[in-house]
PDB file of N, CA and C in Angstrom:
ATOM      1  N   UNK A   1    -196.485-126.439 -67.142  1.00  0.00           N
ATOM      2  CA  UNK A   1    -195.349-127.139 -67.716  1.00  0.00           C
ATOM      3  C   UNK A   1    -194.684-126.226 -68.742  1.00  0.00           C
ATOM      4  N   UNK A   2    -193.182-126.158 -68.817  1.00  0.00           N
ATOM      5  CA  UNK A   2    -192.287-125.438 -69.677  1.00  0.00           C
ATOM      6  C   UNK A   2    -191.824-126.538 -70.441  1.00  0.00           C
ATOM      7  N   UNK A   3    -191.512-126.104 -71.515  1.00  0.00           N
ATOM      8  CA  UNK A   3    -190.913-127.042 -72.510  1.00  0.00           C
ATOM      9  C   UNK A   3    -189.566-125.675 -73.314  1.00  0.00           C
ATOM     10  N   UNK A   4    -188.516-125.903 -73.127  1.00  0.00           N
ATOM     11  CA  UNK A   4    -187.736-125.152 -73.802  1.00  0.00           C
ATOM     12  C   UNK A   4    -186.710-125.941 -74.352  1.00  0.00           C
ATOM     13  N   UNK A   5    -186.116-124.546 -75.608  1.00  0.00           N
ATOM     14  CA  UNK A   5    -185.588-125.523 -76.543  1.00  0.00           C
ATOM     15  C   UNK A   5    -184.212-124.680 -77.007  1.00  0.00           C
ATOM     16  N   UNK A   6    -182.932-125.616 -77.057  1.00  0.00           N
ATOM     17  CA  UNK A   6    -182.062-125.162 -77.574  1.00  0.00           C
ATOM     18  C   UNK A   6    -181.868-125.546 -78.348  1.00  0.00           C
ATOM     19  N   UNK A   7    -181.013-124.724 -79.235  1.00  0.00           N
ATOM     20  CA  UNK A   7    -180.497-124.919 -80.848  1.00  0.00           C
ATOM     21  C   UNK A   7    -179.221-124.974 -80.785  1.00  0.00           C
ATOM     22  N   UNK A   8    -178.033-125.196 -81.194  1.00  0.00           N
ATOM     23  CA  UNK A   8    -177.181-124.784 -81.492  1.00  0.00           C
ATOM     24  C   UNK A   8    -176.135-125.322 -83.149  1.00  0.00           C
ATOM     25  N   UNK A   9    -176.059-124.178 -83.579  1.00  0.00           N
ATOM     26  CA  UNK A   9    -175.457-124.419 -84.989  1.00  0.00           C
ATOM     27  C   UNK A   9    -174.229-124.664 -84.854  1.00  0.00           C
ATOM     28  N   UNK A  10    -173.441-125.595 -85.149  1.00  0.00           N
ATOM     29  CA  UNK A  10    -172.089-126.147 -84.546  1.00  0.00           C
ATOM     30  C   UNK A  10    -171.232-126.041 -85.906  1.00  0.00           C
ATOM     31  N   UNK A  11    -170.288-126.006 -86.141  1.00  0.00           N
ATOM     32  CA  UNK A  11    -168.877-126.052 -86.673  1.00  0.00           C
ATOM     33  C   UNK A  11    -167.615-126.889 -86.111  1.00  0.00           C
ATOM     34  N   UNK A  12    -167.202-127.825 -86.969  1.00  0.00           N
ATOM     35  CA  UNK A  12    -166.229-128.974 -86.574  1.00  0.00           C
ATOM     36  C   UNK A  12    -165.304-128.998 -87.159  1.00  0.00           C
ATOM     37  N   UNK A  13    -164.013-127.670 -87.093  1.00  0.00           N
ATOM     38  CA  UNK A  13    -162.876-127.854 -87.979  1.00  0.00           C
ATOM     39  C   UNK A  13    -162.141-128.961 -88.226  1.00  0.00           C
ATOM     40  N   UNK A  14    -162.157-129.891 -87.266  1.00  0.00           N
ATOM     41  CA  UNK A  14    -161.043-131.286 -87.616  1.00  0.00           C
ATOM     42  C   UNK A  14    -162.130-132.360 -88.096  1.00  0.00           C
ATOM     43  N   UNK A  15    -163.057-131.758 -88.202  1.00  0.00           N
ATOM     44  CA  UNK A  15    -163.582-133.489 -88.995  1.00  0.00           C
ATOM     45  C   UNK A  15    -163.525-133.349 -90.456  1.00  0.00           C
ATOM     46  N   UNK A  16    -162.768-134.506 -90.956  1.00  0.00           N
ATOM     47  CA  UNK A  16    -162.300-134.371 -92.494  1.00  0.00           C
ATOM     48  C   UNK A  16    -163.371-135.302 -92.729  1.00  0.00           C
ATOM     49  N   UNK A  17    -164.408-136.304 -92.199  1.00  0.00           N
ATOM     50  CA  UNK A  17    -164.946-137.187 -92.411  1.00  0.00           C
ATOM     51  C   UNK A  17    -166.158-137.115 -92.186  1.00  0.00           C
ATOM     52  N   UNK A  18    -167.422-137.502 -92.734  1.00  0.00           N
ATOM     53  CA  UNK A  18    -168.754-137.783 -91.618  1.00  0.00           C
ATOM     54  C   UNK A  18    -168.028-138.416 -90.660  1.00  0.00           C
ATOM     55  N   UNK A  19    -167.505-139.869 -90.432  1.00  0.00           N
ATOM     56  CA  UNK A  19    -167.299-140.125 -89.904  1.00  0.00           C
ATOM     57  C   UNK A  19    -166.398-139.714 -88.330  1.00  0.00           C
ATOM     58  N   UNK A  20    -165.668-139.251 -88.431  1.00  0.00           N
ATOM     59  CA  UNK A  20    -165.119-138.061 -87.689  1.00  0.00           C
ATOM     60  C   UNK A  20    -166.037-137.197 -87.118  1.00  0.00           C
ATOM     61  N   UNK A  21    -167.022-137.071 -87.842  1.00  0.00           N
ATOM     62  CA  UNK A  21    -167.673-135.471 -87.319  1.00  0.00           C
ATOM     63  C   UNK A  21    -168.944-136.546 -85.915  1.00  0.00           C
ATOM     64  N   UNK A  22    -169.206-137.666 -86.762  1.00  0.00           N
ATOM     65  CA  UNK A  22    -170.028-138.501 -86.143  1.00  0.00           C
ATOM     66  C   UNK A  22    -169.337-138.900 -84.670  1.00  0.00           C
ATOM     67  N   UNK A  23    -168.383-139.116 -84.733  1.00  0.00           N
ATOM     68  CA  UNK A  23    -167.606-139.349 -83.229  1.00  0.00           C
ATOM     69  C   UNK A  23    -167.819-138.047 -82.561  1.00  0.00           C
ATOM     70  N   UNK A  24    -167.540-136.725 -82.988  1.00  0.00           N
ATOM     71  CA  UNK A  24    -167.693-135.785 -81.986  1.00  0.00           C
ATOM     72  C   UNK A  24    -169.288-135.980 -81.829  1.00  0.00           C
ATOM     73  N   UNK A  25    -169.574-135.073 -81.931  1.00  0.00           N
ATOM     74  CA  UNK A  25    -171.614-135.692 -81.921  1.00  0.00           C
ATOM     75  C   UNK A  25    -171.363-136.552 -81.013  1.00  0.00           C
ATOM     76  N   UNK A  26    -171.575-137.965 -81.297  1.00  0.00           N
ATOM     77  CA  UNK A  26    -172.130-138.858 -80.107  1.00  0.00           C
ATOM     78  C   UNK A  26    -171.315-138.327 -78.859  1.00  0.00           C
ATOM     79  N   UNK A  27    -170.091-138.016 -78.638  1.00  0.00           N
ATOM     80  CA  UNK A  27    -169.489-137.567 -77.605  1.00  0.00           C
ATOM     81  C   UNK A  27    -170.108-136.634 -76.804  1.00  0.00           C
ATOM     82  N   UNK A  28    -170.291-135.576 -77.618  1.00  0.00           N
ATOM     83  CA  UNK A  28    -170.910-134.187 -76.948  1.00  0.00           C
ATOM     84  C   UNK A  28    -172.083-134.739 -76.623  1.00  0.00           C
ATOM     85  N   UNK A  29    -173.201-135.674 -77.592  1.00  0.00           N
ATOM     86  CA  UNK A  29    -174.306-135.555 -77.113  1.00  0.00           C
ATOM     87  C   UNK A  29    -174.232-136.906 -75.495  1.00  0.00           C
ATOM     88  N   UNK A  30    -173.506-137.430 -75.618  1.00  0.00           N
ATOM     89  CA  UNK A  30    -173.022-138.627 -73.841  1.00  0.00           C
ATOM     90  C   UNK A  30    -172.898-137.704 -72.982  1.00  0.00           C
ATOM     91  N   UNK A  31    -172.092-136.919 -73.519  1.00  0.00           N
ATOM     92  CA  UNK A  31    -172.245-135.568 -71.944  1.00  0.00           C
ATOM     93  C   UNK A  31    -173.139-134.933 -71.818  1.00  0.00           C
ATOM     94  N   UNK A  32    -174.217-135.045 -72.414  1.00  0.00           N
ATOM     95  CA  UNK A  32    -175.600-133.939 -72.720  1.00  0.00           C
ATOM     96  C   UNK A  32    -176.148-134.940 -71.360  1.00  0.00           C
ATOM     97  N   UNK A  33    -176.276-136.231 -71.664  1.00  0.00           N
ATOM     98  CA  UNK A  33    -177.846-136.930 -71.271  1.00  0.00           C
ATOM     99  C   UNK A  33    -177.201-137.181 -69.744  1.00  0.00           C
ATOM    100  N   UNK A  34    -175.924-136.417 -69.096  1.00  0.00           N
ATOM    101  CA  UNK A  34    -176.286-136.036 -67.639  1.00  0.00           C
ATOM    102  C   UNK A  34    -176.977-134.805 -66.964  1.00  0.00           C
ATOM    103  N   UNK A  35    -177.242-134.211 -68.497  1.00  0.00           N
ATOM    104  CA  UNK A  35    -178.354-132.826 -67.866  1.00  0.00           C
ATOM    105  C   UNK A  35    -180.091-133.559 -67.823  1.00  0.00           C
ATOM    106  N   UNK A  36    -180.470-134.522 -68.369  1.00  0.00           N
ATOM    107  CA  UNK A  36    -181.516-135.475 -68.155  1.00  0.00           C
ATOM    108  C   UNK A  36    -182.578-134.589 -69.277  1.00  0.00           C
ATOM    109  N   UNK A  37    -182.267-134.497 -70.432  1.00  0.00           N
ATOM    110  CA  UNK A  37    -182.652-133.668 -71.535  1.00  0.00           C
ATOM    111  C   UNK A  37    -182.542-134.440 -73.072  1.00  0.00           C
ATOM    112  N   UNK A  38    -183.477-134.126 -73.717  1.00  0.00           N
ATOM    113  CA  UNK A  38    -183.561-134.823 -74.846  1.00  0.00           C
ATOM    114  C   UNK A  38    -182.631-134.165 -75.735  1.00  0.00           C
ATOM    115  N   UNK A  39    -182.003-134.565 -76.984  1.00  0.00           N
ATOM    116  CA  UNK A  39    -181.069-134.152 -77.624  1.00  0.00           C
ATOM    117  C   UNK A  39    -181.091-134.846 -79.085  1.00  0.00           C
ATOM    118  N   UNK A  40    -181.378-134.065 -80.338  1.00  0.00           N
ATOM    119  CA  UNK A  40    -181.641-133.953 -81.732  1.00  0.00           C
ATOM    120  C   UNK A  40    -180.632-133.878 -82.548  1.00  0.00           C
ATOM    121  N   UNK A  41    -180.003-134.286 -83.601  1.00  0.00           N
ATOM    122  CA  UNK A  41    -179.154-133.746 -84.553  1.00  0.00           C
ATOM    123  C   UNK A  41    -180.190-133.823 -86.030  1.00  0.00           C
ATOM    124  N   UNK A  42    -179.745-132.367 -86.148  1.00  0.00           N
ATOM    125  CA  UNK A  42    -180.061-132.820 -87.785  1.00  0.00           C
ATOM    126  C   UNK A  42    -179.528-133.400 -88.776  1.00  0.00           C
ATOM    127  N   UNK A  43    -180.057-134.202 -89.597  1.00  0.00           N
ATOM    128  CA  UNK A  43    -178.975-135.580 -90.366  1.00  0.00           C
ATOM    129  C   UNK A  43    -178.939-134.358 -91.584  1.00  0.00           C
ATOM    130  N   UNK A  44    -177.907-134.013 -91.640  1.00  0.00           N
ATOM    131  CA  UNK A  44    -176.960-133.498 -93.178  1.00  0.00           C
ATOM    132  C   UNK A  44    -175.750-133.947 -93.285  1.00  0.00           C
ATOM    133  N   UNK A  45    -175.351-134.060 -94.688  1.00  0.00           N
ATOM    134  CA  UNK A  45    -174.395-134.987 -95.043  1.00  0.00           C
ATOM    135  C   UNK A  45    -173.090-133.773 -95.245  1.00  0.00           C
ATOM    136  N   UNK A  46    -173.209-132.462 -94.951  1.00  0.00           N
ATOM    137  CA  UNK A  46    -171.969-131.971 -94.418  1.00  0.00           C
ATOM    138  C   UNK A  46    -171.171-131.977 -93.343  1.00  0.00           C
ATOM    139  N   UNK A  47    -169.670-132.205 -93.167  1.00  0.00           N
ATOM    140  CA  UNK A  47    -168.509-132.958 -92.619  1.00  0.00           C
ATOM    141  C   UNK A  47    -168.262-132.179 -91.447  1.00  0.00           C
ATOM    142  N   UNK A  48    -167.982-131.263 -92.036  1.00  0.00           N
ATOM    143  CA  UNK A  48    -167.996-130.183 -90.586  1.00  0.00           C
ATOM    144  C   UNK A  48    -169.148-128.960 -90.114  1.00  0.00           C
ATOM    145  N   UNK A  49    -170.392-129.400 -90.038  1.00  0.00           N
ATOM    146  CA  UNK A  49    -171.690-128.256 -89.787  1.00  0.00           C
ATOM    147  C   UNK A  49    -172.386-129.459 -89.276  1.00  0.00           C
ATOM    148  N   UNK A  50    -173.256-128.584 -88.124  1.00  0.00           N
ATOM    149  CA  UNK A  50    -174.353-129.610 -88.042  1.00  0.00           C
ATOM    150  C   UNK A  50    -175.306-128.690 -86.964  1.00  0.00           C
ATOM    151  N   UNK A  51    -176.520-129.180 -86.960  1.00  0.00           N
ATOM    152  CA  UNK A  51    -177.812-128.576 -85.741  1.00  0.00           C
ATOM    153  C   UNK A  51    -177.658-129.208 -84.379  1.00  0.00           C
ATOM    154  N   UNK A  52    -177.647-129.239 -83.636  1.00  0.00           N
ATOM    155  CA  UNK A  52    -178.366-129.626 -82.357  1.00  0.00           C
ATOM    156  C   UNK A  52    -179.073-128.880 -81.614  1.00  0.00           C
ATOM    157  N   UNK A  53    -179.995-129.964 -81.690  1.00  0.00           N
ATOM    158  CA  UNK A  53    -181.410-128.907 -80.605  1.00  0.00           C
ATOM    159  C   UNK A  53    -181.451-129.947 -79.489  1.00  0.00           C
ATOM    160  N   UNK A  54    -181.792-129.568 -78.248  1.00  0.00           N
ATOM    161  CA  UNK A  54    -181.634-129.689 -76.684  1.00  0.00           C
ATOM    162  C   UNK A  54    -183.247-129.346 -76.105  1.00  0.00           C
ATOM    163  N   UNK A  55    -183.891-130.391 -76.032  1.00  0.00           N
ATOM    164  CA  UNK A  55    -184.993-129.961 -75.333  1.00  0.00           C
ATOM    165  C   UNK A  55    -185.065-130.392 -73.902  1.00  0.00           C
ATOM    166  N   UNK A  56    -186.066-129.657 -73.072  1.00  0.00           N
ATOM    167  CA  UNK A  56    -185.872-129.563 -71.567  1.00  0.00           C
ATOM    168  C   UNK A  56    -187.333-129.335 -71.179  1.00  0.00           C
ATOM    169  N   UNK A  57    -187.961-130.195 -70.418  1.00  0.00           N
ATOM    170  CA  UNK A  57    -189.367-129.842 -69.991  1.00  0.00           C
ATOM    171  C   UNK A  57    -188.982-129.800 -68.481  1.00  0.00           C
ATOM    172  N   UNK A  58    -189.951-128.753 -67.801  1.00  0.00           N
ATOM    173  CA  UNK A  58    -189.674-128.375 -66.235  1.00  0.00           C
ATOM    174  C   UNK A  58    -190.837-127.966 -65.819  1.00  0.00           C
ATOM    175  N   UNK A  59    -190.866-127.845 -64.147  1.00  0.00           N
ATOM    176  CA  UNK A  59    -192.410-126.665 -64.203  1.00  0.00           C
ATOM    177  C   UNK A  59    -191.854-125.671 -63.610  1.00  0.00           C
ATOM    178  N   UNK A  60    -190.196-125.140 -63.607  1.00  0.00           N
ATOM    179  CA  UNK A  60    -190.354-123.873 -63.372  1.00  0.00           C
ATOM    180  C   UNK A  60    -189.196-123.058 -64.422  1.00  0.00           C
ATOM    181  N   UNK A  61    -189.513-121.857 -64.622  1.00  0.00           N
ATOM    182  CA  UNK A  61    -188.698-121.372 -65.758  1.00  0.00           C
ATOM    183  C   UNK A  61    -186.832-121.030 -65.225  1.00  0.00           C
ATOM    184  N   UNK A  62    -186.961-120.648 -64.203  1.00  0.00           N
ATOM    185  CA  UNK A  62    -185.138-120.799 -63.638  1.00  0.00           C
ATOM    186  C   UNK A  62    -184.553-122.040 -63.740  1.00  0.00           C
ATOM    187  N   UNK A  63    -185.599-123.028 -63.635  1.00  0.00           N
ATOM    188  CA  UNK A  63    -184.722-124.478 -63.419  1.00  0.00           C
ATOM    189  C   UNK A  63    -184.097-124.873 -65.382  1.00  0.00           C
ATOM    190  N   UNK A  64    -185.126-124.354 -65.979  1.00  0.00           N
ATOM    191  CA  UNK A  64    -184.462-123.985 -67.465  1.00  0.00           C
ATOM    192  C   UNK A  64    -183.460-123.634 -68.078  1.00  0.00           C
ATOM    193  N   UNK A  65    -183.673-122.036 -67.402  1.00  0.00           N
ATOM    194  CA  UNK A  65    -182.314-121.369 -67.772  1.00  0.00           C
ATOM    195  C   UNK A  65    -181.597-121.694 -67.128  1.00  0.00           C
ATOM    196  N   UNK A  66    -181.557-122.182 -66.156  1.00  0.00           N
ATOM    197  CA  UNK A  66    -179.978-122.590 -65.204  1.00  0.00           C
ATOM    198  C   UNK A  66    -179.562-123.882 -66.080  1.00  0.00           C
ATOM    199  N   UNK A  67    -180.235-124.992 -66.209  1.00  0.00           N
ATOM    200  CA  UNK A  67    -179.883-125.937 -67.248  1.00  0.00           C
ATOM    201  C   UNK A  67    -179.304-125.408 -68.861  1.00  0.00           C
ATOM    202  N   UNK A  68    -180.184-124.565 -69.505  1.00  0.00           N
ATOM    203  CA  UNK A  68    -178.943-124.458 -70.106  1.00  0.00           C
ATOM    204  C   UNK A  68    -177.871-123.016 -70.587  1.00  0.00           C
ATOM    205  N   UNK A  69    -177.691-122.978 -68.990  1.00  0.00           N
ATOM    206  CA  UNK A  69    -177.232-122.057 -68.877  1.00  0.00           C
ATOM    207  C   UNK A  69    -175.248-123.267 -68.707  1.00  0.00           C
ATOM    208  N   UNK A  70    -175.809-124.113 -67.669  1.00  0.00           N
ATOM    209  CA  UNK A  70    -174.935-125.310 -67.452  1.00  0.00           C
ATOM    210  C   UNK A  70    -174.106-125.745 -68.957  1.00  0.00           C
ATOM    211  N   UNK A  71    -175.461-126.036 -69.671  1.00  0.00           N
ATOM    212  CA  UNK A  71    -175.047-126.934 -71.061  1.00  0.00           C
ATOM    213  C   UNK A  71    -174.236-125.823 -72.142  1.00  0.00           C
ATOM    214  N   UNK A  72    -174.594-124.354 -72.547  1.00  0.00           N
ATOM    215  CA  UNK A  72    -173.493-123.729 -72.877  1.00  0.00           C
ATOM    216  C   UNK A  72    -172.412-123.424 -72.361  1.00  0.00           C
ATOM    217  N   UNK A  73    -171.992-123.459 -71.113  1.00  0.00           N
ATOM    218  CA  UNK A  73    -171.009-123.553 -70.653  1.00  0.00           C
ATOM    219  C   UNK A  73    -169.912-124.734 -71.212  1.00  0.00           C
ATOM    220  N   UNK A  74    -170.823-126.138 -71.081  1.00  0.00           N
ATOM    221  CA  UNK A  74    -170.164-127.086 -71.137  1.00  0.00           C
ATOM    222  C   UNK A  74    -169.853-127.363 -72.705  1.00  0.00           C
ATOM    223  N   UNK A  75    -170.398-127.034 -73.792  1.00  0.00           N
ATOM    224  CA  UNK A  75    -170.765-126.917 -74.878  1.00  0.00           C
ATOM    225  C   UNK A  75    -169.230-125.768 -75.812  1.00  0.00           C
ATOM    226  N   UNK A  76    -169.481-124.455 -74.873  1.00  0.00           N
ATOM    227  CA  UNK A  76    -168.418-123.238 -75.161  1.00  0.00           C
ATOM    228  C   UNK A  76    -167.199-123.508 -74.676  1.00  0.00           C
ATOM    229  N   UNK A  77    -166.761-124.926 -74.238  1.00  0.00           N
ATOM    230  CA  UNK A  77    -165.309-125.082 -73.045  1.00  0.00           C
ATOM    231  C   UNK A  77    -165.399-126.109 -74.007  1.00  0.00           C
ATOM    232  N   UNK A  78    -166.093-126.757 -74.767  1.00  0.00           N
ATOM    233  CA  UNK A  78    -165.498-128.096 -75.930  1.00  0.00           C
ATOM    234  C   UNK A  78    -164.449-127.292 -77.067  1.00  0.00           C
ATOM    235  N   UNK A  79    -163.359-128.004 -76.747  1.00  0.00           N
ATOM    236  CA  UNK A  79    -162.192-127.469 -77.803  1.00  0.00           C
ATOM    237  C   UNK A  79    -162.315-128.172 -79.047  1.00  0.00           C
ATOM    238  N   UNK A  80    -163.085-128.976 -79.810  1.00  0.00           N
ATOM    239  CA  UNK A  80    -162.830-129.738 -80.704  1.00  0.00           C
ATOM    240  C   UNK A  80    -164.232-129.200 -81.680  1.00  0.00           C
ATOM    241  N   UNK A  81    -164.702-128.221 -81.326  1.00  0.00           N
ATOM    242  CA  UNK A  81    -166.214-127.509 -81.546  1.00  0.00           C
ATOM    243  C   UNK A  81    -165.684-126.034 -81.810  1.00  0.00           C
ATOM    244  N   UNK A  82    -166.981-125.451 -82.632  1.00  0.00           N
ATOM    245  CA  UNK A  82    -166.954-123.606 -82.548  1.00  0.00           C
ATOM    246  C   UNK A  82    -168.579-123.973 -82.727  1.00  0.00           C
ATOM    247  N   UNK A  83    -169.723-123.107 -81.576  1.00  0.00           N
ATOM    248  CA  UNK A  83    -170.189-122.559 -81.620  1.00  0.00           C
ATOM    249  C   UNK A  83    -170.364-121.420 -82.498  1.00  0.00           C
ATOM    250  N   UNK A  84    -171.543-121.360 -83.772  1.00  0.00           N
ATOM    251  CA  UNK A  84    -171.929-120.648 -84.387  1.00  0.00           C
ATOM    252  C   UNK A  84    -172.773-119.769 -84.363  1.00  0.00           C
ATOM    253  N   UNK A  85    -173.677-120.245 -83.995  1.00  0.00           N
ATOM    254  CA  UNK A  85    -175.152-120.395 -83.181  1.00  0.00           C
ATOM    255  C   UNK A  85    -175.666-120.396 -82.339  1.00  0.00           C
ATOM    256  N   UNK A  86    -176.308-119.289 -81.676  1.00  0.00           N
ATOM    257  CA  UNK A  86    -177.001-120.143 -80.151  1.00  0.00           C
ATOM    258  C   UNK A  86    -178.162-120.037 -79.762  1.00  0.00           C
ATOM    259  N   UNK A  87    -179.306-120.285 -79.932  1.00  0.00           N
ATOM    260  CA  UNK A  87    -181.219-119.747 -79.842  1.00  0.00           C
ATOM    261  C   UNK A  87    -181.726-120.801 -78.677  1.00  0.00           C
ATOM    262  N   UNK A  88    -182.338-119.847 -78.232  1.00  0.00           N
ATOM    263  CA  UNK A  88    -183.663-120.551 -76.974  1.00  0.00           C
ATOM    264  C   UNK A  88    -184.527-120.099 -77.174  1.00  0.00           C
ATOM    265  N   UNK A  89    -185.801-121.187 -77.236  1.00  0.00           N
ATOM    266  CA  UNK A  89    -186.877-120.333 -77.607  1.00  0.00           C
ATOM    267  C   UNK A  89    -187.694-121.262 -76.456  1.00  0.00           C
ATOM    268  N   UNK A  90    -188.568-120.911 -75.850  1.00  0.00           N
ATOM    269  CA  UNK A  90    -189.885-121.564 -74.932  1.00  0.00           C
ATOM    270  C   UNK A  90    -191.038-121.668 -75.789  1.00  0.00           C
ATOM    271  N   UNK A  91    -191.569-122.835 -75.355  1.00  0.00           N
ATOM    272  CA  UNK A  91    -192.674-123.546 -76.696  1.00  0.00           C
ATOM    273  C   UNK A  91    -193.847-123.679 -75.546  1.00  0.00           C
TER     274      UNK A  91
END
């Protein structure tokens, strides 16, 4: 069994609000849970920054990277986002 894990350090120029920033989040993460993958935010009370980590258990290591190979794609084509960040690590 593989268990791998993405990170990504996000940046949200138009959110003037938690609230705001909280709408993107749940958005991005609704399009996550058709890759069938667990999905984390870290709770900080800054407006535009935030963590998400993406975990993925498989039993083979391509079926991994092709997943999130998928999810940065889909992740790097969100216009309302900047990618800061990007780490995979296998646990």
């Amino acid at each position: 069994m593989i268990v791998g894990l993405l990170t990504l350090d996000i940046f949200i120029p138009e959110a003037g609000s938690l609230k705001s920033k909280r709408f993107v989040i749940r958005s991005l993460k609704d399009r996550l849970s058709k890759f069938n993958v667990s999905v984390a935010e870290d709770a900080n009370d800054l407006w535009q920054r935030t963590t998400i980590s993406i975990a993925c258990v498989t039993n083979e290591t391509s079926h991994l990277y092709s997943t999130f190979e998928k999810i940065k794609k889909m992740v790097l084509s969100e216009a309302s986002i900047e990618v800061l960040n990007m780490d995979i690590e296998l646990l």
